[in-house]
C-alpha atoms as a PDB file:
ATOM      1  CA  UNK A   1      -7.850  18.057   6.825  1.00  0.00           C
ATOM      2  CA  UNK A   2      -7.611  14.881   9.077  1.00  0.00           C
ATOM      3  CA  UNK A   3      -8.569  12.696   6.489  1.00  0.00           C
ATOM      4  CA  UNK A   4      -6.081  14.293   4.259  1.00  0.00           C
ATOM      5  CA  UNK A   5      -3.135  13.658   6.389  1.00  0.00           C
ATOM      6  CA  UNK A   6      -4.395  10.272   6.904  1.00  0.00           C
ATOM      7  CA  UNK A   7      -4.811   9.340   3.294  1.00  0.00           C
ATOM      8  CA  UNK A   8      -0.919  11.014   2.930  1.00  0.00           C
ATOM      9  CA  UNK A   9      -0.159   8.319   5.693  1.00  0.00           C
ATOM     10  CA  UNK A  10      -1.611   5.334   3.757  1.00  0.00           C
ATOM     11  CA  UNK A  11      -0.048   6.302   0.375  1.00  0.00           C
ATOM     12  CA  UNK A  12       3.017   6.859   2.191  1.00  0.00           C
ATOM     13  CA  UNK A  13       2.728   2.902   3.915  1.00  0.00           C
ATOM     14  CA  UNK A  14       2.071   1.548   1.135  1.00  0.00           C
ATOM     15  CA  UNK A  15       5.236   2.653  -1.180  1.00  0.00           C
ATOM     16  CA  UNK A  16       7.378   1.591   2.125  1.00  0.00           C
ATOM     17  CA  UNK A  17       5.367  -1.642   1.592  1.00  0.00           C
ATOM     18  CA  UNK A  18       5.911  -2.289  -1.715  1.00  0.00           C
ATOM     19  CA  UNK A  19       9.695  -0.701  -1.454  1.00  0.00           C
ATOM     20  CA  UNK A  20      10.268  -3.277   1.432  1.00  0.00           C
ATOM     21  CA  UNK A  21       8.970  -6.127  -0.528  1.00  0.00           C
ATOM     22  CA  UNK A  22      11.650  -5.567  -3.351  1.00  0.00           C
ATOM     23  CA  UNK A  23      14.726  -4.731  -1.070  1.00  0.00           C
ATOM     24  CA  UNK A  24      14.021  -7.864   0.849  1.00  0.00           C
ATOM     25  CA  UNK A  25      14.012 -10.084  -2.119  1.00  0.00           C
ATOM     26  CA  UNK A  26      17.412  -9.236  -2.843  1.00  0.00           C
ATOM     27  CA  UNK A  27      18.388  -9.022   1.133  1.00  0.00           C
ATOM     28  CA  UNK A  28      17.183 -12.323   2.710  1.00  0.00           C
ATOM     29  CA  UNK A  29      19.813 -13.747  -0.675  1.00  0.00           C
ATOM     30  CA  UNK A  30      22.498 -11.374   0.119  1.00  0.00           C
ATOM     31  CA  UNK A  31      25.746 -13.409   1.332  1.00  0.00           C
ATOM     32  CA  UNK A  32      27.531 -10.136   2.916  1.00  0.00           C
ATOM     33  CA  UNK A  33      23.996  -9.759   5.332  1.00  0.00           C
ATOM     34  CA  UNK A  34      23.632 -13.491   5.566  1.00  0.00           C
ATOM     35  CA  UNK A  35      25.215 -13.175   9.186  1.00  0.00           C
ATOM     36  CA  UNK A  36      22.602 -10.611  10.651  1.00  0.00           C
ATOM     37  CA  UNK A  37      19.353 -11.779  12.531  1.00  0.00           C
ATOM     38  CA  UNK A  38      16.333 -11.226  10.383  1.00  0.00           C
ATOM     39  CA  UNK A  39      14.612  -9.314  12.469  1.00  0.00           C
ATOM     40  CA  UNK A  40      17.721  -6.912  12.673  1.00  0.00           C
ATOM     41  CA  UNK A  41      17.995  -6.434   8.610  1.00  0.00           C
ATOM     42  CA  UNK A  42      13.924  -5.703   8.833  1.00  0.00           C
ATOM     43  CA  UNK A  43      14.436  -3.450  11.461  1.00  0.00           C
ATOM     44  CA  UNK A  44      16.982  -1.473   9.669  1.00  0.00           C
ATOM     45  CA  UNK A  45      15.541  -1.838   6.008  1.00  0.00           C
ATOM     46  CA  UNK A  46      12.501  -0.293   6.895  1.00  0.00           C
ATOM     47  CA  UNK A  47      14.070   2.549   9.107  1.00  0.00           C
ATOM     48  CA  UNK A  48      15.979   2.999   6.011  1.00  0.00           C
ATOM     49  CA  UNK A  49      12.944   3.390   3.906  1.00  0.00           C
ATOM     50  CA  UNK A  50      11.000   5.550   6.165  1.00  0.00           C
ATOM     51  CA  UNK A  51      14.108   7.645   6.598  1.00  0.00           C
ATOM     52  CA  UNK A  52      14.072   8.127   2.603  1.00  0.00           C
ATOM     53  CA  UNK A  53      10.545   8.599   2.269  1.00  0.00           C
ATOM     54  CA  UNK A  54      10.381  11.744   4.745  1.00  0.00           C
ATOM     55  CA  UNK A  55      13.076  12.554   2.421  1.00  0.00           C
ATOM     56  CA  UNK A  56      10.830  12.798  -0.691  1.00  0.00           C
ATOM     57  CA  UNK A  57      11.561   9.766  -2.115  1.00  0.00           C
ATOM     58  CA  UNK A  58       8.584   8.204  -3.773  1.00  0.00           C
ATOM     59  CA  UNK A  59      10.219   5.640  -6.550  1.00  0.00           C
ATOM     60  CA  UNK A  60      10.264   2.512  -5.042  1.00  0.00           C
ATOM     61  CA  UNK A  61      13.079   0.843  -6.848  1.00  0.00           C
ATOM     62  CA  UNK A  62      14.613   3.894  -5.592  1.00  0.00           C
ATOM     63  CA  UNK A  63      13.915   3.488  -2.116  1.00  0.00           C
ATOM     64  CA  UNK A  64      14.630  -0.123  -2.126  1.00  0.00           C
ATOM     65  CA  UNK A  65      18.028  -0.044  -3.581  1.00  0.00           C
ATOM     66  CA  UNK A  66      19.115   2.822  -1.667  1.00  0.00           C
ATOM     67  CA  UNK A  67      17.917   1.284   1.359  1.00  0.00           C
ATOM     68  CA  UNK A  68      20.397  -1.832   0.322  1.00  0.00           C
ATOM     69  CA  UNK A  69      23.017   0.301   0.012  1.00  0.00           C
ATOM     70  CA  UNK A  70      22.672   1.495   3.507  1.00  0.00           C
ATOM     71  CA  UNK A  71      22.003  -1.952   4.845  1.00  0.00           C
ATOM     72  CA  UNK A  72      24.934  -3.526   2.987  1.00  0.00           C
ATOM     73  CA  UNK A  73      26.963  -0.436   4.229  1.00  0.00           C
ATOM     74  CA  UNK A  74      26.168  -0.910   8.024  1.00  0.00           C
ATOM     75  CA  UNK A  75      25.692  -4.173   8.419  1.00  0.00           C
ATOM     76  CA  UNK A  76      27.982  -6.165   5.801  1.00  0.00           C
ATOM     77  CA  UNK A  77      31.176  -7.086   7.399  1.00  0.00           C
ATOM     78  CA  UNK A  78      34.131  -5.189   5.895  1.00  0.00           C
ATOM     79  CA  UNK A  79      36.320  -6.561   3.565  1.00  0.00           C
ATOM     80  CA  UNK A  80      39.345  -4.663   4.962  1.00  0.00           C
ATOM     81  CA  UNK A  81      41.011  -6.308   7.613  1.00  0.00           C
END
């Protein structure tokens, strides 16, 4: 059973990885996050993906661009003023 959960925990690390990977591409580019420290936009892209992933989530392209969404939603600075 332990190794079982543990492989679940791998599979599950690995489409964060690979979801991470893609959102970032189009994150470290973004103009409306250009502002934010790095380590802050990490931070909250992968709490974003893990957040999804408990979720059920297991698309990646899913994960990554609703992880953007988020990101650009907290973080980007509003266009009203």
């Amino acid at each position: 059973m332990d190794q079982f959960l543990s492989e679940q925990v791998q599979v599950r690390d690995a489409i964060v990885s690979v979801a991470f990977d893609k959102a970032w591409r189009f994150v470290e580019k973004d103009p409306l996050l250009a502002h934010n420290l790095k380590t802050v936009l990490h931070s909250r892209l992968r709490t974003f993906l893990e957040c999804s992933i408990r979720n059920g989530e297991r698309n990646t392209l899913t994960l990554a661009n609703e992880a953007i969404r988020k990101l650009r939603a907290e973080l980007a600075p509003s266009s009203e003023q």
